[in-house]
C-alpha atoms as a PDB file:
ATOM      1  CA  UNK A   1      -1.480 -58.374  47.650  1.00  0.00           C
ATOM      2  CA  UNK A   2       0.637 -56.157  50.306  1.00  0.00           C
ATOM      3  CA  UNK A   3       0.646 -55.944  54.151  1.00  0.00           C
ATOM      4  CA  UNK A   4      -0.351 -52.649  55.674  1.00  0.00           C
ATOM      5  CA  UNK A   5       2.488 -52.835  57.006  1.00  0.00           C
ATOM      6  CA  UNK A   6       3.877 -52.550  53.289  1.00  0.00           C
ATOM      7  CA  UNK A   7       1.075 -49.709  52.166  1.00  0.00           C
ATOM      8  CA  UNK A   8       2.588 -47.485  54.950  1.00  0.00           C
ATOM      9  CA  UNK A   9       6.088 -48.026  53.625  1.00  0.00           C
ATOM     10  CA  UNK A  10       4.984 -47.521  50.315  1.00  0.00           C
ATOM     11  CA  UNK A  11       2.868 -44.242  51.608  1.00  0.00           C
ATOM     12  CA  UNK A  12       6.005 -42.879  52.941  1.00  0.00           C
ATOM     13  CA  UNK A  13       8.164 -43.249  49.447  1.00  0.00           C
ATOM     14  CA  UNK A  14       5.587 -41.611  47.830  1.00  0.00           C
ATOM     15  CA  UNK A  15       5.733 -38.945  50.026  1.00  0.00           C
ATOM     16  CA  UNK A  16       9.513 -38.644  50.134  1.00  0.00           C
ATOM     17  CA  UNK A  17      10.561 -37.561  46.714  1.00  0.00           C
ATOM     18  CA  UNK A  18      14.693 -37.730  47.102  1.00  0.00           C
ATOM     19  CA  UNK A  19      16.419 -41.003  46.774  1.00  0.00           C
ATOM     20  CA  UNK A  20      18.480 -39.891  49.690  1.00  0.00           C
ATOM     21  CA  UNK A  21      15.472 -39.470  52.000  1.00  0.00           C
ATOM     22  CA  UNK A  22      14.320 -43.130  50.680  1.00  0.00           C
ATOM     23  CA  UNK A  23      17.189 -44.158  51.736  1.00  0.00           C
ATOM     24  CA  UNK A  24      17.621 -42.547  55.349  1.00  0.00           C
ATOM     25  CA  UNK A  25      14.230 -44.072  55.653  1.00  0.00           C
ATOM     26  CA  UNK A  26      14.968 -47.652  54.313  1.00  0.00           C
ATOM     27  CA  UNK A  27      17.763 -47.834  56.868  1.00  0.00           C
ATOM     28  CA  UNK A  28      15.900 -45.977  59.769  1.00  0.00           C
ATOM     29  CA  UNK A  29      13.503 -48.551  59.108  1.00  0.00           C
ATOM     30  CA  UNK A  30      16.472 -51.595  60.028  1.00  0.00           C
ATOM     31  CA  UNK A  31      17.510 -49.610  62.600  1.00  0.00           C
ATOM     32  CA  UNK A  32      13.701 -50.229  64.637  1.00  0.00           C
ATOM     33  CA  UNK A  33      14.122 -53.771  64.110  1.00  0.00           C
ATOM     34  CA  UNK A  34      14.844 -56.282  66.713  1.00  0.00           C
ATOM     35  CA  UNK A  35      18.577 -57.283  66.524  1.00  0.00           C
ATOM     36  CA  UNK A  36      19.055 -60.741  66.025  1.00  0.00           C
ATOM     37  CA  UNK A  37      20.400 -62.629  68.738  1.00  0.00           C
ATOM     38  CA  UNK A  38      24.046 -64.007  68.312  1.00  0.00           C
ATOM     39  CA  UNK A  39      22.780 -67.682  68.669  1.00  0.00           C
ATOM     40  CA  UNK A  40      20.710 -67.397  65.694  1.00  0.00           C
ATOM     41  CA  UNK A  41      23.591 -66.135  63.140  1.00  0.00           C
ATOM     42  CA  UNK A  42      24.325 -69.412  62.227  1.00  0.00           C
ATOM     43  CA  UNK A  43      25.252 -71.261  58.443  1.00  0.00           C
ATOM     44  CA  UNK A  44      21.961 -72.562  58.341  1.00  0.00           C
ATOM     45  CA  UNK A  45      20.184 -69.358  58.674  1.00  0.00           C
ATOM     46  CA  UNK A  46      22.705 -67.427  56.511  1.00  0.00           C
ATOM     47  CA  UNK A  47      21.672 -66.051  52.990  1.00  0.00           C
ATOM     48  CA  UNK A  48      23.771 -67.128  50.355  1.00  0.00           C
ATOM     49  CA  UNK A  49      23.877 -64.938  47.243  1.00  0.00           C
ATOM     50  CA  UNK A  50      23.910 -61.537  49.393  1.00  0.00           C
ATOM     51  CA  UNK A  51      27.393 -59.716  48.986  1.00  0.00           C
ATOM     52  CA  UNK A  52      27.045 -58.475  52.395  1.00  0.00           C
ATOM     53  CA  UNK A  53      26.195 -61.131  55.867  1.00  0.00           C
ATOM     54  CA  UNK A  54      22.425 -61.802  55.878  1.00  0.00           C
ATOM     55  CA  UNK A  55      20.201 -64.692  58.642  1.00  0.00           C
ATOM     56  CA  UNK A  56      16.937 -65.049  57.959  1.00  0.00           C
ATOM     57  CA  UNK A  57      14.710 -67.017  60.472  1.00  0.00           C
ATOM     58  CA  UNK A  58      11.407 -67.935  59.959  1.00  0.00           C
ATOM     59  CA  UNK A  59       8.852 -68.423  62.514  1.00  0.00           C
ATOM     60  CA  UNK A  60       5.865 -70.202  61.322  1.00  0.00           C
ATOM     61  CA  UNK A  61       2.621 -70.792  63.445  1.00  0.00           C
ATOM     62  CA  UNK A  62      -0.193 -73.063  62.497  1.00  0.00           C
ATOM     63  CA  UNK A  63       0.335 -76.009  60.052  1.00  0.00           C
ATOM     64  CA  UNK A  64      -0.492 -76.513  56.756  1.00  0.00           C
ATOM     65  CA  UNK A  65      -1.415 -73.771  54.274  1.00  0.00           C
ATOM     66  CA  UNK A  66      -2.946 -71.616  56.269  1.00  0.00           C
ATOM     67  CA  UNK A  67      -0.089 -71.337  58.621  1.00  0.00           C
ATOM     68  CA  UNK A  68       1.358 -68.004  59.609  1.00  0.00           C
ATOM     69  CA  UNK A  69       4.618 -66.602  58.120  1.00  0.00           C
ATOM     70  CA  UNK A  70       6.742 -64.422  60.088  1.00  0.00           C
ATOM     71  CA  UNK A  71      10.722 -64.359  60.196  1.00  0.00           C
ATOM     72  CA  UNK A  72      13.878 -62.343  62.127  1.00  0.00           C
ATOM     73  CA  UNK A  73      16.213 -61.290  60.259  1.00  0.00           C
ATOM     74  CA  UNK A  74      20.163 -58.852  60.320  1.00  0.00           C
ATOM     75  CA  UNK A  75      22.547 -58.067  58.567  1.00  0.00           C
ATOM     76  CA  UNK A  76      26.251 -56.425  59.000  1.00  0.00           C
ATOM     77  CA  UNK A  77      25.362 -53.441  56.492  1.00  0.00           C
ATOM     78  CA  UNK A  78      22.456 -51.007  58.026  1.00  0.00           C
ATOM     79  CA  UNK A  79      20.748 -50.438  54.318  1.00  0.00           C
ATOM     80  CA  UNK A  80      20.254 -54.507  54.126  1.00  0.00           C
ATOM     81  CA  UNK A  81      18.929 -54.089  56.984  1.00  0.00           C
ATOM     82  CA  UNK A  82      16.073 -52.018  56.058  1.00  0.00           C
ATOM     83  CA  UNK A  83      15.691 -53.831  53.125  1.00  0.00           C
ATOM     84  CA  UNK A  84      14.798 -56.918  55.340  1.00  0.00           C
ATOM     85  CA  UNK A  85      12.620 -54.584  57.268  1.00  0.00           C
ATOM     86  CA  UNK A  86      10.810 -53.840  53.733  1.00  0.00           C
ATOM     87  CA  UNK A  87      10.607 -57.746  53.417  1.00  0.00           C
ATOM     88  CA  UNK A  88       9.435 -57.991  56.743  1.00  0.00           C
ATOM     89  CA  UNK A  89       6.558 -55.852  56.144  1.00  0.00           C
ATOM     90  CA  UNK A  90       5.631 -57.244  52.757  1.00  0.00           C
ATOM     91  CA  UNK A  91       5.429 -60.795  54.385  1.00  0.00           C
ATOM     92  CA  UNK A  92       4.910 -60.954  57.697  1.00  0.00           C
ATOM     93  CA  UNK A  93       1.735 -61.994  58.971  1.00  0.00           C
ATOM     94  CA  UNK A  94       0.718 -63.787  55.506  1.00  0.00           C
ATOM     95  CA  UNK A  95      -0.284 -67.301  55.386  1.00  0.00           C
ATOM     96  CA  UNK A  96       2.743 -69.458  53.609  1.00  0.00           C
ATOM     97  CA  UNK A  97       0.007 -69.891  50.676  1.00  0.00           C
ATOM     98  CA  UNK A  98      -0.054 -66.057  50.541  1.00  0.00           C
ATOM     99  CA  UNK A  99       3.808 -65.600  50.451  1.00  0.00           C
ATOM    100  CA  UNK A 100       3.874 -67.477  47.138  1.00  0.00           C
ATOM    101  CA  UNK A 101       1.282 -65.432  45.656  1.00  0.00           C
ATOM    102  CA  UNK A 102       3.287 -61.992  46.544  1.00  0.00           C
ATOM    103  CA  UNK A 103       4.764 -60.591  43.280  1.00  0.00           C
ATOM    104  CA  UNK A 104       7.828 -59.640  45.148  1.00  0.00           C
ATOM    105  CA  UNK A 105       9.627 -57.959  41.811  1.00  0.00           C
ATOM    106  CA  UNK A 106       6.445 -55.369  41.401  1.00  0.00           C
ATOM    107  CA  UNK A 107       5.711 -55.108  45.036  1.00  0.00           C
ATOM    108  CA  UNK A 108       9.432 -53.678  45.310  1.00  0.00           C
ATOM    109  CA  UNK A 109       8.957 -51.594  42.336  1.00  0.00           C
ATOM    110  CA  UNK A 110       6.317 -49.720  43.493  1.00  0.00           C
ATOM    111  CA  UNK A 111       9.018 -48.176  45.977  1.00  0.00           C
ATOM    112  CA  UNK A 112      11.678 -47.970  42.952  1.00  0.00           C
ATOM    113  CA  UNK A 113      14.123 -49.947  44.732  1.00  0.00           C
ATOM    114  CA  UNK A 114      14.479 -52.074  41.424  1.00  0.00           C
ATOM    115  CA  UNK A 115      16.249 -48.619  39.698  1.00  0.00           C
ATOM    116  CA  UNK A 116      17.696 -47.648  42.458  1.00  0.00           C
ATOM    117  CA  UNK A 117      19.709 -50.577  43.864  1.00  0.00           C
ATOM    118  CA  UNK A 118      23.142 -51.965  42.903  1.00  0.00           C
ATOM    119  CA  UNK A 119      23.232 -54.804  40.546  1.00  0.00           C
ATOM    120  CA  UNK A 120      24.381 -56.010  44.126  1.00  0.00           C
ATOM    121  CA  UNK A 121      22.043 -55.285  46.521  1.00  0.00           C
ATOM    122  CA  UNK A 122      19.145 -56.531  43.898  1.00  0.00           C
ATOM    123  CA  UNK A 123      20.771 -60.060  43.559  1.00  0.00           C
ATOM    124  CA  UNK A 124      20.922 -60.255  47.715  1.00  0.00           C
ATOM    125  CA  UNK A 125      17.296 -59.325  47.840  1.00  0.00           C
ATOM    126  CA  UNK A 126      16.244 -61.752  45.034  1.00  0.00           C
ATOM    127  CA  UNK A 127      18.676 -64.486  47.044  1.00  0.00           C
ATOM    128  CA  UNK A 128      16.501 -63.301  50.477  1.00  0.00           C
ATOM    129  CA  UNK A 129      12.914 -63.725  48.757  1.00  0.00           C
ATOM    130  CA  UNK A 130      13.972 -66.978  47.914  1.00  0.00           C
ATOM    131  CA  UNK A 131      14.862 -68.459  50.712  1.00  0.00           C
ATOM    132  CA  UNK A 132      11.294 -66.810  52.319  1.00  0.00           C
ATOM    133  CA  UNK A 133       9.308 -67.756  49.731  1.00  0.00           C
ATOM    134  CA  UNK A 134      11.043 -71.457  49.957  1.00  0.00           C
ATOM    135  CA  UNK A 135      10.947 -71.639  53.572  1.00  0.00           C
ATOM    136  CA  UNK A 136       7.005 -70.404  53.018  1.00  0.00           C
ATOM    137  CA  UNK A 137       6.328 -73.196  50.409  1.00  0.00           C
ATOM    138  CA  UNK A 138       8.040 -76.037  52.506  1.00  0.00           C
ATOM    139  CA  UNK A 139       5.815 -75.381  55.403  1.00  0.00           C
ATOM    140  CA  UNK A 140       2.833 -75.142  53.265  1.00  0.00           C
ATOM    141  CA  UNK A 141       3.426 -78.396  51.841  1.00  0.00           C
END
């Protein structure tokens, strides 16, 4: 289950074949997101687990199950960034049922970021679809 949103981004990959395009794109893809204002970089929305600084905030409409997911999120290092912009797309506009059912690990694969991301960088993205997919599961209860 993938977002447009996420089939475009995966489009693109396949039609980029150097890692070094992927990346340019990853982080060009951060660099179109919304910054996140000051207020909001706070310990509570902070990502623990990510070797660089990472907020996540969730904004979920509707109650219940079929709620909406949708979250902000920054970072201080511009290819986290775009990998919360990949995030972004694979979740955002699911129900919080839905984000629990997204195989995050595969979904990710299918761009290669699993190979091609520091031991690192892979535990910070693990540590941010845990808090989503947390955040998703505590509203949908």
């Amino acid at each position: 289950m993938a977002t447009p949103a996420f089939e475009e981004i995966a489009d693109t990959f396949e039609f980029l074949d150097d890692w070094e395009d992927r990346y340019r794109h990853v982080i060009e893809l951060g660099r179109a997101m919304p910054e996140l204002d000051e207020s909001l970089r706070v310990p509570a929305t902070k990502v623990q687990g990510c070797a660089s600084q990472v907020w996540i905030v969730p904004r979920i409409e509707g109650q219940g199950a079929q709620a909406r997911f949708d979250f902000q999120g920054d970072s201080d290092a511009m290819i986290v960034r775009g990998l919360i912009a990949v995030l972004h797309a694979l979740y955002a506009g699911l129900t919080v049922e839905e984000v629990g059912q997204v195989d995050a690990p595969s979904e990710l694969a299918r761009l290669g970021l699993d190979q091609h991301l520091s031991s690192q960088r892979s535990n910070g993205v693990r540590a941010m679809v845990g808090r989503i997919r947390a955040t998703a599961a505590d509203a949908a209860a």
